[in-house]
C-alpha atoms as a PDB file:
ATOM      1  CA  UNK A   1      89.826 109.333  90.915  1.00  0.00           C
ATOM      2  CA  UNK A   2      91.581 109.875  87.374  1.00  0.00           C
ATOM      3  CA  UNK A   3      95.024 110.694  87.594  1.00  0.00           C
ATOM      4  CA  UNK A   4      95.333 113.385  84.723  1.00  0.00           C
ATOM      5  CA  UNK A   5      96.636 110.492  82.331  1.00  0.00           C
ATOM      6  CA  UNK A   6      98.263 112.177  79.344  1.00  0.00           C
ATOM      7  CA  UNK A   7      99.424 109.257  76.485  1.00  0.00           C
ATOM      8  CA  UNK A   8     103.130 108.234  77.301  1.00  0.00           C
ATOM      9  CA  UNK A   9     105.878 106.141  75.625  1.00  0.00           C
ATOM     10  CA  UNK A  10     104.759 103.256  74.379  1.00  0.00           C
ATOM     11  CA  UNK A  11     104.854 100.152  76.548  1.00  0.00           C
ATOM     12  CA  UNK A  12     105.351 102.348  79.878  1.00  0.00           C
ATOM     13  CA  UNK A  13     103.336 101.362  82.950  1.00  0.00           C
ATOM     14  CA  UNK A  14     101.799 104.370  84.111  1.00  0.00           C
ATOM     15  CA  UNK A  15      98.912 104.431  86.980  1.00  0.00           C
ATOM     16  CA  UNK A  16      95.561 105.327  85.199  1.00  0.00           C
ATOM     17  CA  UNK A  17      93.316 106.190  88.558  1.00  0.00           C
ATOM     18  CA  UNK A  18      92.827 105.051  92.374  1.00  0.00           C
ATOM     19  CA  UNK A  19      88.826 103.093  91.702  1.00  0.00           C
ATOM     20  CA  UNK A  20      87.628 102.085  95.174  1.00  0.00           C
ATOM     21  CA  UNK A  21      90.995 101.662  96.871  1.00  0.00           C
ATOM     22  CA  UNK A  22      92.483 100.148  94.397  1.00  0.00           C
ATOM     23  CA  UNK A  23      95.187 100.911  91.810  1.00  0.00           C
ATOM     24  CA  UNK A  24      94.404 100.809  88.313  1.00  0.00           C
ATOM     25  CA  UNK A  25      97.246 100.280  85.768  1.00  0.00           C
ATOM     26  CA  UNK A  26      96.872  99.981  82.387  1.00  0.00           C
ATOM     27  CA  UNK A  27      92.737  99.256  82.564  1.00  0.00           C
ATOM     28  CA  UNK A  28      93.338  96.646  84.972  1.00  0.00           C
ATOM     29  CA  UNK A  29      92.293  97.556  89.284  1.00  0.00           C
ATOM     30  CA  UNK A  30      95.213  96.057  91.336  1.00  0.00           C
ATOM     31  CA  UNK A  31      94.348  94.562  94.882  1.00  0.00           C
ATOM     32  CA  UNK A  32      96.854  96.028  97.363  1.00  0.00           C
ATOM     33  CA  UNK A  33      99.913  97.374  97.435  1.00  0.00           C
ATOM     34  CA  UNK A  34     102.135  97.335  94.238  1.00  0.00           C
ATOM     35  CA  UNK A  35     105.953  97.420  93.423  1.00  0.00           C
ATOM     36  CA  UNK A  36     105.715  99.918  89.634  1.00  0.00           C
ATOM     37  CA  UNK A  37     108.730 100.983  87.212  1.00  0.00           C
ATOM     38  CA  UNK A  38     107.814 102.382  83.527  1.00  0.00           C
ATOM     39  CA  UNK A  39     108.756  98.584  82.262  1.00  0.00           C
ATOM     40  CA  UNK A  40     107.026  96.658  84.761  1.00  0.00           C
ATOM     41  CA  UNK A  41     104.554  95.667  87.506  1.00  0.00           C
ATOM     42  CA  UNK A  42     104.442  93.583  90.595  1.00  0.00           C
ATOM     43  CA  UNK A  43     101.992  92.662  93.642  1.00  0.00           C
ATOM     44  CA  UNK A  44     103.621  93.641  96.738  1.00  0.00           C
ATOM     45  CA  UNK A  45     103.877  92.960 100.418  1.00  0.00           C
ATOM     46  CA  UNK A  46     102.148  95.369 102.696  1.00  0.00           C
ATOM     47  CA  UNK A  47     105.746  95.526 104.647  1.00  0.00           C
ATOM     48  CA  UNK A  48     108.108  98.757 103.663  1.00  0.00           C
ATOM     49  CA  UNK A  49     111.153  96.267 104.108  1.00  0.00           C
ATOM     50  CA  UNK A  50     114.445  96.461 101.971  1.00  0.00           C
ATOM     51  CA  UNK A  51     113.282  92.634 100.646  1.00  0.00           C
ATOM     52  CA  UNK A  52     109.806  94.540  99.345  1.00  0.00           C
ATOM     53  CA  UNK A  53     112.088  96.709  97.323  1.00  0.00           C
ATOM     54  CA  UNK A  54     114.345  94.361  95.739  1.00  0.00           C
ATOM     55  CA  UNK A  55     113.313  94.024  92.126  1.00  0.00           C
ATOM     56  CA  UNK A  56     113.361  97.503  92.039  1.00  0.00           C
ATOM     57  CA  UNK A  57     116.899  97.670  93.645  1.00  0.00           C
ATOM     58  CA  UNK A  58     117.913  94.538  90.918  1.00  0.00           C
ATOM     59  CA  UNK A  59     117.278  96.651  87.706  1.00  0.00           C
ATOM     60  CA  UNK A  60     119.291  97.767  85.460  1.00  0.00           C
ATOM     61  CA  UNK A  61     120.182 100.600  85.388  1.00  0.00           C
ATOM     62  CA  UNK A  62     119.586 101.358  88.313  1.00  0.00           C
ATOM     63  CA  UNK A  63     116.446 103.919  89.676  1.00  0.00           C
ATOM     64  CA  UNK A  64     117.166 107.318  90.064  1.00  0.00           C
ATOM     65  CA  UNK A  65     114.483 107.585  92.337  1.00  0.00           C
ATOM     66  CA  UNK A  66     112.302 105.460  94.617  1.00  0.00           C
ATOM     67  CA  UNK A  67     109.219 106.492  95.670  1.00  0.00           C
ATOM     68  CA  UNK A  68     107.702 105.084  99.261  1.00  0.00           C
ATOM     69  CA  UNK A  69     104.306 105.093  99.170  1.00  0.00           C
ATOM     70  CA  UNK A  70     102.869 104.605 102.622  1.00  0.00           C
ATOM     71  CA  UNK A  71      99.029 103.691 102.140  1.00  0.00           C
ATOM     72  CA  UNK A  72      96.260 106.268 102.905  1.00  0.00           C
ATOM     73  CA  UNK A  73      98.707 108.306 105.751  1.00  0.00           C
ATOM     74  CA  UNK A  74     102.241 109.496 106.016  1.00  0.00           C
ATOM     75  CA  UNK A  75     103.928 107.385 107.970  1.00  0.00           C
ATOM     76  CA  UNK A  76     108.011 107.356 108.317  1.00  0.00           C
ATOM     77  CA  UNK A  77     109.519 103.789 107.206  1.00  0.00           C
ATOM     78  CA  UNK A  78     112.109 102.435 109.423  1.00  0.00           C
ATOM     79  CA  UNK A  79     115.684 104.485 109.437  1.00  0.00           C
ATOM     80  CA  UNK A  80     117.218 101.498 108.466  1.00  0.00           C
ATOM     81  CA  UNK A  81     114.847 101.146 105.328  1.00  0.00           C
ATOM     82  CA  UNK A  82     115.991 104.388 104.288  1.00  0.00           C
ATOM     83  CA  UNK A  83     119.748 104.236 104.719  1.00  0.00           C
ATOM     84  CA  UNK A  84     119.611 101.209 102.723  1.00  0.00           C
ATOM     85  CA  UNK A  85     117.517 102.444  99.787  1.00  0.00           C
ATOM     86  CA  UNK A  86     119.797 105.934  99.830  1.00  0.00           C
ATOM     87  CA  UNK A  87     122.795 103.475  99.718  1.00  0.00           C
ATOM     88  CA  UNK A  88     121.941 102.321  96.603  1.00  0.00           C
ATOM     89  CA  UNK A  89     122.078 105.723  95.169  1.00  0.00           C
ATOM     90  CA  UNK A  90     118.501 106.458  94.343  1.00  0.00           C
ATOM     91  CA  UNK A  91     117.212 109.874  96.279  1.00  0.00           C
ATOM     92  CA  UNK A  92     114.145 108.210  98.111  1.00  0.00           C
ATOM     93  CA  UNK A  93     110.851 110.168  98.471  1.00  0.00           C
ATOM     94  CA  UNK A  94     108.303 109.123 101.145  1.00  0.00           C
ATOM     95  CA  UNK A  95     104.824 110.237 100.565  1.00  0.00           C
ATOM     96  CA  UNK A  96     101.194 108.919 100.975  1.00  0.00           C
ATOM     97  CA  UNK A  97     100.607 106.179  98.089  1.00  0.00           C
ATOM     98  CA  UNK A  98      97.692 108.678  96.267  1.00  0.00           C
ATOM     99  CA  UNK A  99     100.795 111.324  95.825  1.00  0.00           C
ATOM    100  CA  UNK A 100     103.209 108.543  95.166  1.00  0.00           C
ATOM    101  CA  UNK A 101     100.850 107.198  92.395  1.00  0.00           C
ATOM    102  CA  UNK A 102     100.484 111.124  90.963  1.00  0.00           C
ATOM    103  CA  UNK A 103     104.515 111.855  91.156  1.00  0.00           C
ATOM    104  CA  UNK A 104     105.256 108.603  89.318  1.00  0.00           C
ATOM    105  CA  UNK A 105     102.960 109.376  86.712  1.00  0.00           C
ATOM    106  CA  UNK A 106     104.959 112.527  86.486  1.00  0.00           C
ATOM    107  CA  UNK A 107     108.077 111.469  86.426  1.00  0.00           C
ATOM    108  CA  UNK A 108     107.819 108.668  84.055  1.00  0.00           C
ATOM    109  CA  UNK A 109     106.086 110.795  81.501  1.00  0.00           C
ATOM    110  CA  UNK A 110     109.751 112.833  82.055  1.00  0.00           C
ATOM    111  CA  UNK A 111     111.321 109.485  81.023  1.00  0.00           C
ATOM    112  CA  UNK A 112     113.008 109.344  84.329  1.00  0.00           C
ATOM    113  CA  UNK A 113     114.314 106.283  86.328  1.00  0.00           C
ATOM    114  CA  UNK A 114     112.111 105.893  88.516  1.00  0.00           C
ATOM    115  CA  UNK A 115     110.163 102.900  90.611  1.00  0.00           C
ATOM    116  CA  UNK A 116     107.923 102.925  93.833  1.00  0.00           C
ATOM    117  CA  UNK A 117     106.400 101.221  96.370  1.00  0.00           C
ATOM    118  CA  UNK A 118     102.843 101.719  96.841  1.00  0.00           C
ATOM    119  CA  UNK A 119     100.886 100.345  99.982  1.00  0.00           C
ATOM    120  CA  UNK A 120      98.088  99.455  99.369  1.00  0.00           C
ATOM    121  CA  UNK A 121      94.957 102.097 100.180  1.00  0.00           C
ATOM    122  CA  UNK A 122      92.043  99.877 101.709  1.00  0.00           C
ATOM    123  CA  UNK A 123      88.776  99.733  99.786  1.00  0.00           C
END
């Protein structure tokens, strides 16, 4: 499924389409779950954990907003989880990953500060 990919900055990672489960970014299908920011990429743990989320928690400056992607269904992360990534004063969005992948997209064409988590979707 395409995800209404409209040209953005140059050298910003942007999500081109879910293919069979699977993330595609920048022509290239990504296996699992995927840590994303407009200036980078990383494989990720299937584990919503505050370790998953620290290279985006390292940059700087910092994110103005994480996005939790939780795989195919909603499902709440951990309180904890979310009082940590709130203390780092990011607002924090939880969402499926397909809607994740679509408001990163989004926001990133904006030029925001942003950076999610995506679990993976299953082929």
């Amino acid at each position: 499924m395409p995800l209404e990919l409209q040209t953005g900055p140059r050298g910003v990672h942007r999500i081109d389409a879910i293919r069979g489960g699977r993330f595609v970014v920048a022509g290239e299908p990504r296996a699992g779950s995927i840590l994303i920011w407009p200036g980078g990429i990383e494989d990720a743990g299937d584990a919503l954990t505050v370790e998953a989320f620290a290279p985006l928690l390292a940059l700087d400056p910092a994110r103005e907003v994480l996005l939790v992607g939780t795989g195919a269904a909603l499902r709440w992360p951990d309180q904890d989880l979310l009082d940590a990534l709130a203390a780092k004063g990011a607002g924090v969005d939880v969402m499926t990953s397909q809607l994740a992948a679509r408001t990163y997209n989004v926001l990133a064409g904006e030029g925001r500060l942003i950076g999610a988590l995506l679990l993976g979707l299953g082929a």
